[in-house]
C-alpha atoms as a PDB file:
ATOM      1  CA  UNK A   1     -37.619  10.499   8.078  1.00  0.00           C
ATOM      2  CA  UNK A   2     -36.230   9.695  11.528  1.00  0.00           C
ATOM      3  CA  UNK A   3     -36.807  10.399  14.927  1.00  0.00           C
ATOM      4  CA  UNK A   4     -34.071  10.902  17.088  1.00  0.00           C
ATOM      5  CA  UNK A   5     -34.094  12.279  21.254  1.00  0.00           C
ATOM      6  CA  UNK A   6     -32.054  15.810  21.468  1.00  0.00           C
ATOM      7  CA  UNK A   7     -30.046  15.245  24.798  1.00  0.00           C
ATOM      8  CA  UNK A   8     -29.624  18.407  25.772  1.00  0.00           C
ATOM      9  CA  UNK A   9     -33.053  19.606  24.805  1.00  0.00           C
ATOM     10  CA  UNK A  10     -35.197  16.000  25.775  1.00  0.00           C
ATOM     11  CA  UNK A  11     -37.214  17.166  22.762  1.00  0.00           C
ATOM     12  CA  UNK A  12     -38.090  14.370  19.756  1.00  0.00           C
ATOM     13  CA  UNK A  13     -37.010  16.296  16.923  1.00  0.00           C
ATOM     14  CA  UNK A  14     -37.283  14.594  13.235  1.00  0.00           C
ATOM     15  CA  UNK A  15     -34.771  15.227  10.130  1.00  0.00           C
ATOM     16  CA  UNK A  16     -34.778  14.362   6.531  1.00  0.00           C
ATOM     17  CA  UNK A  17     -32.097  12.230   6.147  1.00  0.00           C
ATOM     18  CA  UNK A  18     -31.908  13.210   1.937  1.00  0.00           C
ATOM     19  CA  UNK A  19     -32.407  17.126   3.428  1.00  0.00           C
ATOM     20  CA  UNK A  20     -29.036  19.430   2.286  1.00  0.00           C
ATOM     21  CA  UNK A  21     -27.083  20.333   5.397  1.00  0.00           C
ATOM     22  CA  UNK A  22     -27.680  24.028   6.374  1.00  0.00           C
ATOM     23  CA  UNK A  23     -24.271  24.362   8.131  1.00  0.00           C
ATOM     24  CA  UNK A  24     -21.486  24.905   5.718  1.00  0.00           C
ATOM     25  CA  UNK A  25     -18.128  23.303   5.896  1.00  0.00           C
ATOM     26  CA  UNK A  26     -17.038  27.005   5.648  1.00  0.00           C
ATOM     27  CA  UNK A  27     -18.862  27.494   9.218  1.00  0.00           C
ATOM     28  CA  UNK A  28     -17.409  24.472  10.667  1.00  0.00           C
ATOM     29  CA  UNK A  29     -13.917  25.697  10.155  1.00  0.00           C
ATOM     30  CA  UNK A  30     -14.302  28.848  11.743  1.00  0.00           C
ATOM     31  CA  UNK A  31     -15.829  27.257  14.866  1.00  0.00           C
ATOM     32  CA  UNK A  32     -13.107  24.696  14.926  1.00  0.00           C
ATOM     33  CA  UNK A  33     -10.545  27.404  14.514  1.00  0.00           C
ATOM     34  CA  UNK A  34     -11.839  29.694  16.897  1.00  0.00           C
ATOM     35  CA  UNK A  35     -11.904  26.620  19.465  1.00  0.00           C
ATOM     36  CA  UNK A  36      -8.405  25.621  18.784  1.00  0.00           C
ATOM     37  CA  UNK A  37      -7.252  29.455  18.853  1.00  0.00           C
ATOM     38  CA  UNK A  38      -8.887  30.744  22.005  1.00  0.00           C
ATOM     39  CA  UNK A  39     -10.445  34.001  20.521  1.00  0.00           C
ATOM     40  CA  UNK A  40     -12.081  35.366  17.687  1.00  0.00           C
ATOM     41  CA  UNK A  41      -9.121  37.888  16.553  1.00  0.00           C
ATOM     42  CA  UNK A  42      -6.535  35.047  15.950  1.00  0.00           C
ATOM     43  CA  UNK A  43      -9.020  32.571  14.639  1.00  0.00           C
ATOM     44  CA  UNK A  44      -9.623  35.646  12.138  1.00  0.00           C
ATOM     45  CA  UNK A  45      -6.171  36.037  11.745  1.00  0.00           C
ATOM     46  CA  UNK A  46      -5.092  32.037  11.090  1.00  0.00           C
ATOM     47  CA  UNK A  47      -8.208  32.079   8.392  1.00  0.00           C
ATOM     48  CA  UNK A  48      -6.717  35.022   6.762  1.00  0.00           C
ATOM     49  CA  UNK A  49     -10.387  36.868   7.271  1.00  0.00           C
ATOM     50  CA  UNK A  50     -11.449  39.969   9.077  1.00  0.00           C
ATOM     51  CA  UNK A  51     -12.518  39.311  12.859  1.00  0.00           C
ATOM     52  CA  UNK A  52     -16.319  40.769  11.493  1.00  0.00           C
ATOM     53  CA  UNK A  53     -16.276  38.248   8.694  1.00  0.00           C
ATOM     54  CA  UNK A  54     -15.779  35.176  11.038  1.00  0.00           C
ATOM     55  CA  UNK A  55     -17.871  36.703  13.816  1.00  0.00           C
ATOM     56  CA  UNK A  56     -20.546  36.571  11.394  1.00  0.00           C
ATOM     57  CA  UNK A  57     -20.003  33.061   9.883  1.00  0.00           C
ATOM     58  CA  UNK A  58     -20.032  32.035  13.745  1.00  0.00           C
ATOM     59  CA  UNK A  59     -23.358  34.050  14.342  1.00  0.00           C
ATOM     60  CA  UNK A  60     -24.845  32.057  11.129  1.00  0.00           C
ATOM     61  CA  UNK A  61     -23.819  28.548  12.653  1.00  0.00           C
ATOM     62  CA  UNK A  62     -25.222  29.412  16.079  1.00  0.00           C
ATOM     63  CA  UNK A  63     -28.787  30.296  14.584  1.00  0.00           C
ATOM     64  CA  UNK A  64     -28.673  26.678  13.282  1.00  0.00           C
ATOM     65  CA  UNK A  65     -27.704  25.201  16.483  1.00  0.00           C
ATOM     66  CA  UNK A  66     -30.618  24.690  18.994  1.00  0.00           C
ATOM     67  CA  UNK A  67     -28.352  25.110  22.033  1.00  0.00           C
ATOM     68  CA  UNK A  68     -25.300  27.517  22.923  1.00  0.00           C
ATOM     69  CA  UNK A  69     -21.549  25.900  21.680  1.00  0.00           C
ATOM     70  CA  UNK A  70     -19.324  28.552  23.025  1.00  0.00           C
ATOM     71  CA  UNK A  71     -19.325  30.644  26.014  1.00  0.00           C
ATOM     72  CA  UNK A  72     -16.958  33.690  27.380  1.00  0.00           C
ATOM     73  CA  UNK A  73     -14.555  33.535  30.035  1.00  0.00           C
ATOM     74  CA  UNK A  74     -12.634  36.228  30.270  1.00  0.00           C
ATOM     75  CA  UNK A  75     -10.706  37.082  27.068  1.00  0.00           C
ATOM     76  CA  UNK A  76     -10.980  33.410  25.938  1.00  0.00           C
ATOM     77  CA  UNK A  77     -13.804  31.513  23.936  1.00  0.00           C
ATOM     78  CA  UNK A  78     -14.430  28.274  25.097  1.00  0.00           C
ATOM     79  CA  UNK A  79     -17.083  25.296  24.728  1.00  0.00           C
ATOM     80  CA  UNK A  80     -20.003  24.562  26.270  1.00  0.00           C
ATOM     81  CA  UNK A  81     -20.571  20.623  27.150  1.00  0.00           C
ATOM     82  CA  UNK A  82     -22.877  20.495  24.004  1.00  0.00           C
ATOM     83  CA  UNK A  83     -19.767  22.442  21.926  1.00  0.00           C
ATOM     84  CA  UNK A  84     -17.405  19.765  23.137  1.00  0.00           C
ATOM     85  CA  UNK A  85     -19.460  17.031  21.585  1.00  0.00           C
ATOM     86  CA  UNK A  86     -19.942  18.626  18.473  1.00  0.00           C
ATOM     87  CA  UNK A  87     -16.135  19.942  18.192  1.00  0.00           C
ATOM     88  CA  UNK A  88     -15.209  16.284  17.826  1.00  0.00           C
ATOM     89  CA  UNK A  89     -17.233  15.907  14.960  1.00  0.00           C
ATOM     90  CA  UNK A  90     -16.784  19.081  13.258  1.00  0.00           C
ATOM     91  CA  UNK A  91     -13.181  17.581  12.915  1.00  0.00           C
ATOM     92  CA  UNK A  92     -14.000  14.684  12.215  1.00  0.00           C
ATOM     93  CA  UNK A  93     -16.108  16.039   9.304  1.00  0.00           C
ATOM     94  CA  UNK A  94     -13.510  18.173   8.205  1.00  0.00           C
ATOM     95  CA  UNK A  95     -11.078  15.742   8.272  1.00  0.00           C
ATOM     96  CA  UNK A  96     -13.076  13.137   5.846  1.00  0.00           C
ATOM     97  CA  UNK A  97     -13.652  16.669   3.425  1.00  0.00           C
ATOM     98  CA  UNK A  98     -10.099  16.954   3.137  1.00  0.00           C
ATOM     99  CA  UNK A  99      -9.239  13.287   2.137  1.00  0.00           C
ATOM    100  CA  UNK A 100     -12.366  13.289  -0.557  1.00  0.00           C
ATOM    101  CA  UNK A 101     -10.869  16.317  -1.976  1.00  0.00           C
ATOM    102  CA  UNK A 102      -7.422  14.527  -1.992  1.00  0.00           C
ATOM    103  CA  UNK A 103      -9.177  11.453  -3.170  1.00  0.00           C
ATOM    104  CA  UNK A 104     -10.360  12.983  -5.929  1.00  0.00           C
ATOM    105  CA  UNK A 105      -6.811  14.915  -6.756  1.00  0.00           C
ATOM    106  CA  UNK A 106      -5.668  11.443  -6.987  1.00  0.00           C
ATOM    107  CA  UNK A 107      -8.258   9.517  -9.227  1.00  0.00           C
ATOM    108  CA  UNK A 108      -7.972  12.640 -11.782  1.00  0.00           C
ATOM    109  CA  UNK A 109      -3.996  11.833 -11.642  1.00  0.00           C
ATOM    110  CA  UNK A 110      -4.523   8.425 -12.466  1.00  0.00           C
ATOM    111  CA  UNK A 111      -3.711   7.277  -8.983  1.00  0.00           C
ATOM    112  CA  UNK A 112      -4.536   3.667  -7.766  1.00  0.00           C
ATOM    113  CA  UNK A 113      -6.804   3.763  -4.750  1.00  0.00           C
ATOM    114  CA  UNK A 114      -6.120  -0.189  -4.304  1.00  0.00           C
ATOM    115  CA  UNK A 115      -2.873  -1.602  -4.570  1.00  0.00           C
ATOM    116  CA  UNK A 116      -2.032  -5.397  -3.251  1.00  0.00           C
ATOM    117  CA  UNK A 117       0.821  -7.313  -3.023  1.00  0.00           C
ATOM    118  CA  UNK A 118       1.301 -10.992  -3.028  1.00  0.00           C
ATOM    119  CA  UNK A 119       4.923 -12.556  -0.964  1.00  0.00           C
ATOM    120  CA  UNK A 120       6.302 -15.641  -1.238  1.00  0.00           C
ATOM    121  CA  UNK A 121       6.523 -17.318   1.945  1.00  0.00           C
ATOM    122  CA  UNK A 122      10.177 -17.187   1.822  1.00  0.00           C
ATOM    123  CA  UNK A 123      10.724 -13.502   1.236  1.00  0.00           C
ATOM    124  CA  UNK A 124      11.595 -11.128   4.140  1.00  0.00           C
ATOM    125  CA  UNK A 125       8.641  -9.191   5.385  1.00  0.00           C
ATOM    126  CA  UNK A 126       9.699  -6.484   7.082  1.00  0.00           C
ATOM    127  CA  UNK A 127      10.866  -4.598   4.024  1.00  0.00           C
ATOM    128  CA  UNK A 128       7.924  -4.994   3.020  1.00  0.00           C
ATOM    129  CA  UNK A 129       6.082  -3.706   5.635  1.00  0.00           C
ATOM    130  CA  UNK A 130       8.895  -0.515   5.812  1.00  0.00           C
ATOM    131  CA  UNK A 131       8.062  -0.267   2.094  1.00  0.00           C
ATOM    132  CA  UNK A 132       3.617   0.194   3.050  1.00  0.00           C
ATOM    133  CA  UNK A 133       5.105   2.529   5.604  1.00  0.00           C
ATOM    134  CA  UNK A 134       6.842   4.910   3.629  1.00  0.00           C
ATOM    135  CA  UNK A 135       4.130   5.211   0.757  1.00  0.00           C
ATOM    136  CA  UNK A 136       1.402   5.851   2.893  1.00  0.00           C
ATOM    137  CA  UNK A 137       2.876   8.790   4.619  1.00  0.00           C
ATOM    138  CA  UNK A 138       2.746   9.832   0.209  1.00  0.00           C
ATOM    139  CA  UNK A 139      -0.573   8.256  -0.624  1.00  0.00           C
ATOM    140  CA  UNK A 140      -2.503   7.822   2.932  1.00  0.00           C
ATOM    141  CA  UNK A 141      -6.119   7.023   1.006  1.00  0.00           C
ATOM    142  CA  UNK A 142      -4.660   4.099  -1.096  1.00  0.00           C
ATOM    143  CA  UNK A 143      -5.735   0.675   0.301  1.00  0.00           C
ATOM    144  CA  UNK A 144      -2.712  -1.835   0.471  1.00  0.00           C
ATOM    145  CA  UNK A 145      -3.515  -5.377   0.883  1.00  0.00           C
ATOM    146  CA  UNK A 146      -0.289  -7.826   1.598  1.00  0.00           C
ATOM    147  CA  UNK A 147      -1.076 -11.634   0.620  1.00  0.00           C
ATOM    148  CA  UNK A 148       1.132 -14.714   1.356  1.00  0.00           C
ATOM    149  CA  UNK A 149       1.299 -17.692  -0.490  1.00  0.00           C
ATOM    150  CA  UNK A 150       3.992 -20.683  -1.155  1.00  0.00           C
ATOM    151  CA  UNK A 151       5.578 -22.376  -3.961  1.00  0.00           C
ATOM    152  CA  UNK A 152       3.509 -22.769  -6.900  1.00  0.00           C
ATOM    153  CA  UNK A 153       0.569 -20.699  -5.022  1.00  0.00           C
ATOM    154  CA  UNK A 154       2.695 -18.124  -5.941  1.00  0.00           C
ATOM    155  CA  UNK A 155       2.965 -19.045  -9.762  1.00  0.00           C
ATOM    156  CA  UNK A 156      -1.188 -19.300  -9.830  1.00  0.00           C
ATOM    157  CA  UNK A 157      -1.661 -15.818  -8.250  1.00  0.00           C
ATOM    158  CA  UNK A 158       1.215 -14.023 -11.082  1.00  0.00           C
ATOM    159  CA  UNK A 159      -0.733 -15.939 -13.796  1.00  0.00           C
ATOM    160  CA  UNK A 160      -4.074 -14.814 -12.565  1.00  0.00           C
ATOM    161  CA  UNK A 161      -3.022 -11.680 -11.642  1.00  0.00           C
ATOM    162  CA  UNK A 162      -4.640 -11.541  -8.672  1.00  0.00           C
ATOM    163  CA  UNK A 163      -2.069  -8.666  -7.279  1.00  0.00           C
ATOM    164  CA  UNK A 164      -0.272  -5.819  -8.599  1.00  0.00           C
ATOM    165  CA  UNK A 165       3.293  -6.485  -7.284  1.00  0.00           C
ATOM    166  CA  UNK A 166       4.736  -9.991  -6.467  1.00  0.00           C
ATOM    167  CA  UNK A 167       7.698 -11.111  -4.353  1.00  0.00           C
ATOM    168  CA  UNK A 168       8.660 -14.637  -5.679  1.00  0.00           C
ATOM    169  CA  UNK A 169      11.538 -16.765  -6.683  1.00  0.00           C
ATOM    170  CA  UNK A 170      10.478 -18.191  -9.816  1.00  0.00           C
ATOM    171  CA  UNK A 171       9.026 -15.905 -12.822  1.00  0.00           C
ATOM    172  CA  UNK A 172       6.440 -17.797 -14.765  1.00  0.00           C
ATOM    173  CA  UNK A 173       6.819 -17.887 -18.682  1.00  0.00           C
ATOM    174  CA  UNK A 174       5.542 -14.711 -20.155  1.00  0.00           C
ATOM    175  CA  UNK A 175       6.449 -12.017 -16.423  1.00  0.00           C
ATOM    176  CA  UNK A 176       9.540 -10.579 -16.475  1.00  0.00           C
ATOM    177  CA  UNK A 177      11.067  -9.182 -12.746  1.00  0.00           C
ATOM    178  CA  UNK A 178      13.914  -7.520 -11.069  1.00  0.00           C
ATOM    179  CA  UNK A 179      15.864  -9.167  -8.383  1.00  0.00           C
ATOM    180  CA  UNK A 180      15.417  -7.210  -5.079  1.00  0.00           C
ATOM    181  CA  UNK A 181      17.196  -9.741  -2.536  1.00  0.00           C
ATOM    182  CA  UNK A 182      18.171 -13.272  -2.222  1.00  0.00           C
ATOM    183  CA  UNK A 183      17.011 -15.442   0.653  1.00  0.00           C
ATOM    184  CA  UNK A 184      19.745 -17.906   2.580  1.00  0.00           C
ATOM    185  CA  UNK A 185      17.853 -21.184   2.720  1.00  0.00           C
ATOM    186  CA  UNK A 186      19.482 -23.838   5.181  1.00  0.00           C
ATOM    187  CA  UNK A 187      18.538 -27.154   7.052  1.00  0.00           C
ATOM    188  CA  UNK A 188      18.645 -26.585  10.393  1.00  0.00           C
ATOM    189  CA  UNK A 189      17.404 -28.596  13.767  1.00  0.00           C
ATOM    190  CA  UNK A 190      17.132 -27.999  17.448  1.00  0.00           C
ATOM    191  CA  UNK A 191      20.355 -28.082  19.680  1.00  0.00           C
ATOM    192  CA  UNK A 192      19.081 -30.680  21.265  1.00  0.00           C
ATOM    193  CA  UNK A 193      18.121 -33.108  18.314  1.00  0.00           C
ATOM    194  CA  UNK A 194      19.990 -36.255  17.320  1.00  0.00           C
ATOM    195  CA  UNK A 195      21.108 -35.052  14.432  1.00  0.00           C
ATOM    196  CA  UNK A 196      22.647 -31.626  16.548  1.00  0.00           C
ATOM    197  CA  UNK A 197      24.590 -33.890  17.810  1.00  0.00           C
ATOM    198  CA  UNK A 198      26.362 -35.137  15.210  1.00  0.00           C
ATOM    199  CA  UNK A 199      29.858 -33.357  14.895  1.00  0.00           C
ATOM    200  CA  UNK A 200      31.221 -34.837  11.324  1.00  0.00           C
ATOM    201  CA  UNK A 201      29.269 -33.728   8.407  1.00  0.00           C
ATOM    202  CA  UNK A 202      26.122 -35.462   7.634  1.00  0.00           C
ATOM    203  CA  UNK A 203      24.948 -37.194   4.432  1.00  0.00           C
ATOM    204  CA  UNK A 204      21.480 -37.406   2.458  1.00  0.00           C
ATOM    205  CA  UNK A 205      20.850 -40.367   4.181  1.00  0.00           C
ATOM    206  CA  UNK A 206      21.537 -39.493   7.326  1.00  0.00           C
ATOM    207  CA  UNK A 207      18.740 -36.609   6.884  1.00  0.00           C
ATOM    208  CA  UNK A 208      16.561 -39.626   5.158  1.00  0.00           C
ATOM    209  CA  UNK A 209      16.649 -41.322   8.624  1.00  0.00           C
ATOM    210  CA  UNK A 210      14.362 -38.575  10.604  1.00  0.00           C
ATOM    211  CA  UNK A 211      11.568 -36.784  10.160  1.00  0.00           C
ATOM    212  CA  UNK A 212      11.448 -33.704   7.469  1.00  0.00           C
ATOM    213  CA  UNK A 213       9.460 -30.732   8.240  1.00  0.00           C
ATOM    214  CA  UNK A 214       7.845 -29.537   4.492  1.00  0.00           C
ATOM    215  CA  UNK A 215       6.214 -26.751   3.687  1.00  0.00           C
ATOM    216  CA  UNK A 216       2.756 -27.305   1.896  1.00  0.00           C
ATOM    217  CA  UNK A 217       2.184 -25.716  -1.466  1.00  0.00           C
ATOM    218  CA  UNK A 218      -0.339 -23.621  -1.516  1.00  0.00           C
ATOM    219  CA  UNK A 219      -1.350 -23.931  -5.165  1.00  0.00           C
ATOM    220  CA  UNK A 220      -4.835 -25.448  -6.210  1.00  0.00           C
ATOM    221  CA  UNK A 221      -3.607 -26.820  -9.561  1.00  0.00           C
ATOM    222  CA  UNK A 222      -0.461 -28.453  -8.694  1.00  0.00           C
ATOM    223  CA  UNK A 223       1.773 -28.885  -5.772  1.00  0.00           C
ATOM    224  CA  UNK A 224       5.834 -28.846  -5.519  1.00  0.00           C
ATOM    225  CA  UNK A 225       8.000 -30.446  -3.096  1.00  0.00           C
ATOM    226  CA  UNK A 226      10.830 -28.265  -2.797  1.00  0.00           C
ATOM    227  CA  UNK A 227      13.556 -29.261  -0.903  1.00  0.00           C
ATOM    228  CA  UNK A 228      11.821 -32.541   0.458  1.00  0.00           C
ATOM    229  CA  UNK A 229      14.563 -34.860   0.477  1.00  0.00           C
ATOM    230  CA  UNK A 230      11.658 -38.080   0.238  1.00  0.00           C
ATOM    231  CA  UNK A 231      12.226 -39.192   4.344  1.00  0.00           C
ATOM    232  CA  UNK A 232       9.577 -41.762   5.269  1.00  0.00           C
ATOM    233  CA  UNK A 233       9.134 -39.491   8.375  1.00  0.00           C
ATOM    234  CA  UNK A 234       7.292 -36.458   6.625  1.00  0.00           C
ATOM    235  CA  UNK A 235       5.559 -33.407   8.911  1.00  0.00           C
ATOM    236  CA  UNK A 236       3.562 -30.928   6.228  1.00  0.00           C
ATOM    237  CA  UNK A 237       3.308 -27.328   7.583  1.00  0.00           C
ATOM    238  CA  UNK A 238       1.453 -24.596   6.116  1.00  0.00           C
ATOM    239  CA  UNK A 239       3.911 -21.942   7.108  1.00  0.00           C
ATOM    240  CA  UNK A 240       7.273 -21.056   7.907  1.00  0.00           C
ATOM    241  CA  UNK A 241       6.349 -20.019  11.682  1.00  0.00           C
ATOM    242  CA  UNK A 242       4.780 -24.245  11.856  1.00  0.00           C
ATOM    243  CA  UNK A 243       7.890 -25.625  10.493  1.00  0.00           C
ATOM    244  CA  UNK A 244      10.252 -23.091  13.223  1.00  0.00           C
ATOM    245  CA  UNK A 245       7.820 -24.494  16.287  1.00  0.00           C
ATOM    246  CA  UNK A 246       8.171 -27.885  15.179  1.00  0.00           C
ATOM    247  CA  UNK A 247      11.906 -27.592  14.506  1.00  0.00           C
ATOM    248  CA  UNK A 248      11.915 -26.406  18.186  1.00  0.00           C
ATOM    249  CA  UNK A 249       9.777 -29.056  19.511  1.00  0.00           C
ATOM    250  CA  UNK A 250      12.493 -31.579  18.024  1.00  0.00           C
ATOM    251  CA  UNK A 251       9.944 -32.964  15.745  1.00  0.00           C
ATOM    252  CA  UNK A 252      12.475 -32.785  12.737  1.00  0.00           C
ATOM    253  CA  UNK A 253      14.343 -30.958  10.295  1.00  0.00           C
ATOM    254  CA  UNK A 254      13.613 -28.691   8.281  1.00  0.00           C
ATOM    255  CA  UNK A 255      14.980 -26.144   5.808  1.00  0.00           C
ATOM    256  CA  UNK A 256      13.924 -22.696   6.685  1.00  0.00           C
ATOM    257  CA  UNK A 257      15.145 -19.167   5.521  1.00  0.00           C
ATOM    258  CA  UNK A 258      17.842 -18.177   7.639  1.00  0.00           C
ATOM    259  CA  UNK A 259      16.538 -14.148   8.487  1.00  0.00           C
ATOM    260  CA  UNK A 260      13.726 -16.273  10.243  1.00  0.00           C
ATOM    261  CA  UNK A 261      16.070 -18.490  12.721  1.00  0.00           C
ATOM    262  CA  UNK A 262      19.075 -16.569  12.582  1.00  0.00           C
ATOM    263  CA  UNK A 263      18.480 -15.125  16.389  1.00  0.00           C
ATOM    264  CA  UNK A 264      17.446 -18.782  17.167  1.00  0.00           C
ATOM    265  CA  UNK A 265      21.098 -19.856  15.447  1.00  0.00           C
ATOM    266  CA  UNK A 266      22.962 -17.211  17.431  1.00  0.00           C
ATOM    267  CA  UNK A 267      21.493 -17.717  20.880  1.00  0.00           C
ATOM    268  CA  UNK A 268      22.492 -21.297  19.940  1.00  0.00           C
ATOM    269  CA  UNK A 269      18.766 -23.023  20.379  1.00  0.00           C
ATOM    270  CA  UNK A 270      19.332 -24.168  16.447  1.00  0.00           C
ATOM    271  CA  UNK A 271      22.173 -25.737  14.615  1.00  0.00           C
ATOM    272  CA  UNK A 272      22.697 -25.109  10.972  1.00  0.00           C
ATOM    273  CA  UNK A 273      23.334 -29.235   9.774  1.00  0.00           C
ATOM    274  CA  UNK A 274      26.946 -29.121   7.111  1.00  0.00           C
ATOM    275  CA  UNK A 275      25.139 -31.855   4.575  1.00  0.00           C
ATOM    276  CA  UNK A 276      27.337 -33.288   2.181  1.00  0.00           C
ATOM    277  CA  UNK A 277      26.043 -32.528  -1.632  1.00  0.00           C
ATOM    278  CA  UNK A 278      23.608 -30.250  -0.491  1.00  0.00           C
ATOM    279  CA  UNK A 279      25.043 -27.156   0.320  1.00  0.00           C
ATOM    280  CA  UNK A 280      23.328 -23.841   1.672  1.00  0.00           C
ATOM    281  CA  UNK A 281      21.102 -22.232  -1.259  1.00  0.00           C
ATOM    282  CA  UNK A 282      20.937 -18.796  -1.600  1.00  0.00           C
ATOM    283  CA  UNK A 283      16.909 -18.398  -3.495  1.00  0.00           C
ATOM    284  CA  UNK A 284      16.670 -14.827  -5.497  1.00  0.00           C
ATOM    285  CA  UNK A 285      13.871 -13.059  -5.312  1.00  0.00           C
ATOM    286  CA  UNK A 286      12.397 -11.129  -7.950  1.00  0.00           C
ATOM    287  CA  UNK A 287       9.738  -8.307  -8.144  1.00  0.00           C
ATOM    288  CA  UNK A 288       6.870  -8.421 -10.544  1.00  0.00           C
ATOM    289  CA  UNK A 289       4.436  -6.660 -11.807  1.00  0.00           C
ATOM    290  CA  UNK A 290       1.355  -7.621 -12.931  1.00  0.00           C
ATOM    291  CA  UNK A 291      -0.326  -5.294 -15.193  1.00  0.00           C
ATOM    292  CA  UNK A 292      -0.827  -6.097 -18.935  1.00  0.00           C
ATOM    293  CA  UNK A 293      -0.639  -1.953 -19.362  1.00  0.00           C
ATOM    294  CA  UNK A 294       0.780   0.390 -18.569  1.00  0.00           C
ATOM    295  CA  UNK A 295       1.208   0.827 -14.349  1.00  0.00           C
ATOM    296  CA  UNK A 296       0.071   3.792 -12.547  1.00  0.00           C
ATOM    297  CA  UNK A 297       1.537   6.220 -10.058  1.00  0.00           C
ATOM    298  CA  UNK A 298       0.714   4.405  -6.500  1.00  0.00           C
ATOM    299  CA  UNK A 299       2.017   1.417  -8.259  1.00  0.00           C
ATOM    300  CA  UNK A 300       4.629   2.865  -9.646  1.00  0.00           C
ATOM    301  CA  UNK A 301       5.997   4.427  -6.131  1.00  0.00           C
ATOM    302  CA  UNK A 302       5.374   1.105  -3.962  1.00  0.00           C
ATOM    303  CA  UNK A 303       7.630  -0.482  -6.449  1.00  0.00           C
ATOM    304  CA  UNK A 304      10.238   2.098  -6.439  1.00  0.00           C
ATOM    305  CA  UNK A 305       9.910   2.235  -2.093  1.00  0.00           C
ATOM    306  CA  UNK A 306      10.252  -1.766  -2.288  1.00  0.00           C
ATOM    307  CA  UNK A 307      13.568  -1.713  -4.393  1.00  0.00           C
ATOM    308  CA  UNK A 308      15.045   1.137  -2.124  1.00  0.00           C
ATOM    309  CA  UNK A 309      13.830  -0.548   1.221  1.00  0.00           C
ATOM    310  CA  UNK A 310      15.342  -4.163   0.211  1.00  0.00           C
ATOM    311  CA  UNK A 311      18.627  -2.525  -0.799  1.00  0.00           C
ATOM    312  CA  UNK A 312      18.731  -1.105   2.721  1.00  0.00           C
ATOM    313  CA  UNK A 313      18.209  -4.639   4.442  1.00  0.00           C
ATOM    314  CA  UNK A 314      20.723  -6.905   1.920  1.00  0.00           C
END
């Protein structure tokens, strides 16, 4: 039992939380309708009832309520101060019906109501993010959780399975993928940096002579130094957005995926170095799924809305 203070009334009142509702959903609807509609005829009419039918489910509701919800004036219906309060949560109430009746349309389909995705740091995101958009205007009640991770992170979350759908440039032994893009990876500096200002091309060991900007792996069992060229001058990051501030800062170089400095490159803040030997790399990235059986629909759908939405953006 609990006790709660009526404001309209000032009266304590108690309820039985466990009790059954005695207004219907059924009742709810017609009050919200006849709200929305003005009147009693079209309400009747937009229910697909007889104007007697819904002025009795109203009457029904009414008896329930301890204080007046609609009043007359003139030829239109409209709330009392009491009605407006409980309008917004007849809605709301109706609202939540409707997605537990959808909800349940989908679990009797076979339709994920969690689906999560791990990136690689290096992929694109907002395909992906198009991608979440387009597949919950299809499936609004599945959950969608987007994780990052770097490197051999990446590996340890495909072998653990510890998403659905990954975005990564390397497929592990036993995963097979699709390519859905390839990512532009260059070394690149501030304008301003010493090594900007070089106009011949550059060699290794001119890189080796300042500071590198590295990306740290995010995997537990092992780590990879990808693209660290070994300078004595080392700055770790643990994301791309670090390594682009530092890069700014003149703290170093750094190779970064282009689609994140390219406005950077064409407002001319960044340079792009021309490194003899090691020459622009253009990563693929594949798309994997997870599942040791067979995938389901909401699956299924995000992977189809991923292919579609990278396709758009190469």
């Amino acid at each position: 039992m609990i006790k709660i203070l009526d404001r309209f009334g000032l009266k304590i009142r108690y309820y039985n939380l466990m009790k059954t509702p005695k207004i219907t959903l059924e009742q709810w609807m017609a009050f919200k309708t006849i709200v929305e509609t003005g009147t009693y005829g079209k309400a009747a009419e937009l229910m697909n009832k007889s104007q007697s039918s819904v002025s009795y489910v109203m009457s029904k509701l009414e008896e329930q309520l301890p204080t007046p919800v609609l009043r007359v004036e003139g030829r239109k219906t409209v709330l009392t101060e009491a009605g407006e309060v409980l309008y917004r949560r007849a809605v709301k109430l109706l609202e939540t019906a409707k997605e537990i009746e959808q909800l349940a349309s989908c679990l009797s389909q076979g339709w994920e109501t969690t689906i999560s995705i791990n990136a690689d740091s290096i992929v694109p995101i907002p395909p992906i993010l198009q991608a979440v958009e387009n597949f919950s205007t299809q499936s609004p009640l599945t959950r969608i959780t987007l994780l990052e991770s770097t490197l051999s992170g990446t590996d340890e979350n495909i072998l653990a399975r510890q998403a659905d759908l990954v975005l990564t440039a390397h497929i592990p032994p036993g995963f097979s993928g699709r390519q859905i893009t390839s990512v532009s990876l260059n070394p690149v500096v501030h304008v301003n940096h010493l090594l900007a200002r070089t106009r011949s091309s550059l060699s290794r060991n001119d890189l080796l002579l300042h500071r590198q900007i590295v990306l740290r792996d995010t995997g537990r069992k092992r780590t990879q130094d990808a693209g660290w060229l070994e300078s004595e001058q080392r700055l770790t990051v643990s994301s791309f957005d670090q390594a682009i501030q530092a890069i700014e800062r003149g703290l170093g170089f750094g190779f970064v995926p282009l689609h994140l400095v390219q406005e950077m490159v064409n407002q001319n803040q960044f340079v792009i170095l021309d490194v003899e030997n090691i020459p622009k790399q253009n990563i693929s990235i594949y798309l994997i799924s997870t599942a040791i059986t067979a995938e389901g629909p909401a699956i299924e759908l995000m992977k189809d809305l991923l292919k579609k939405r990278f396709d758009r953006n190469t």
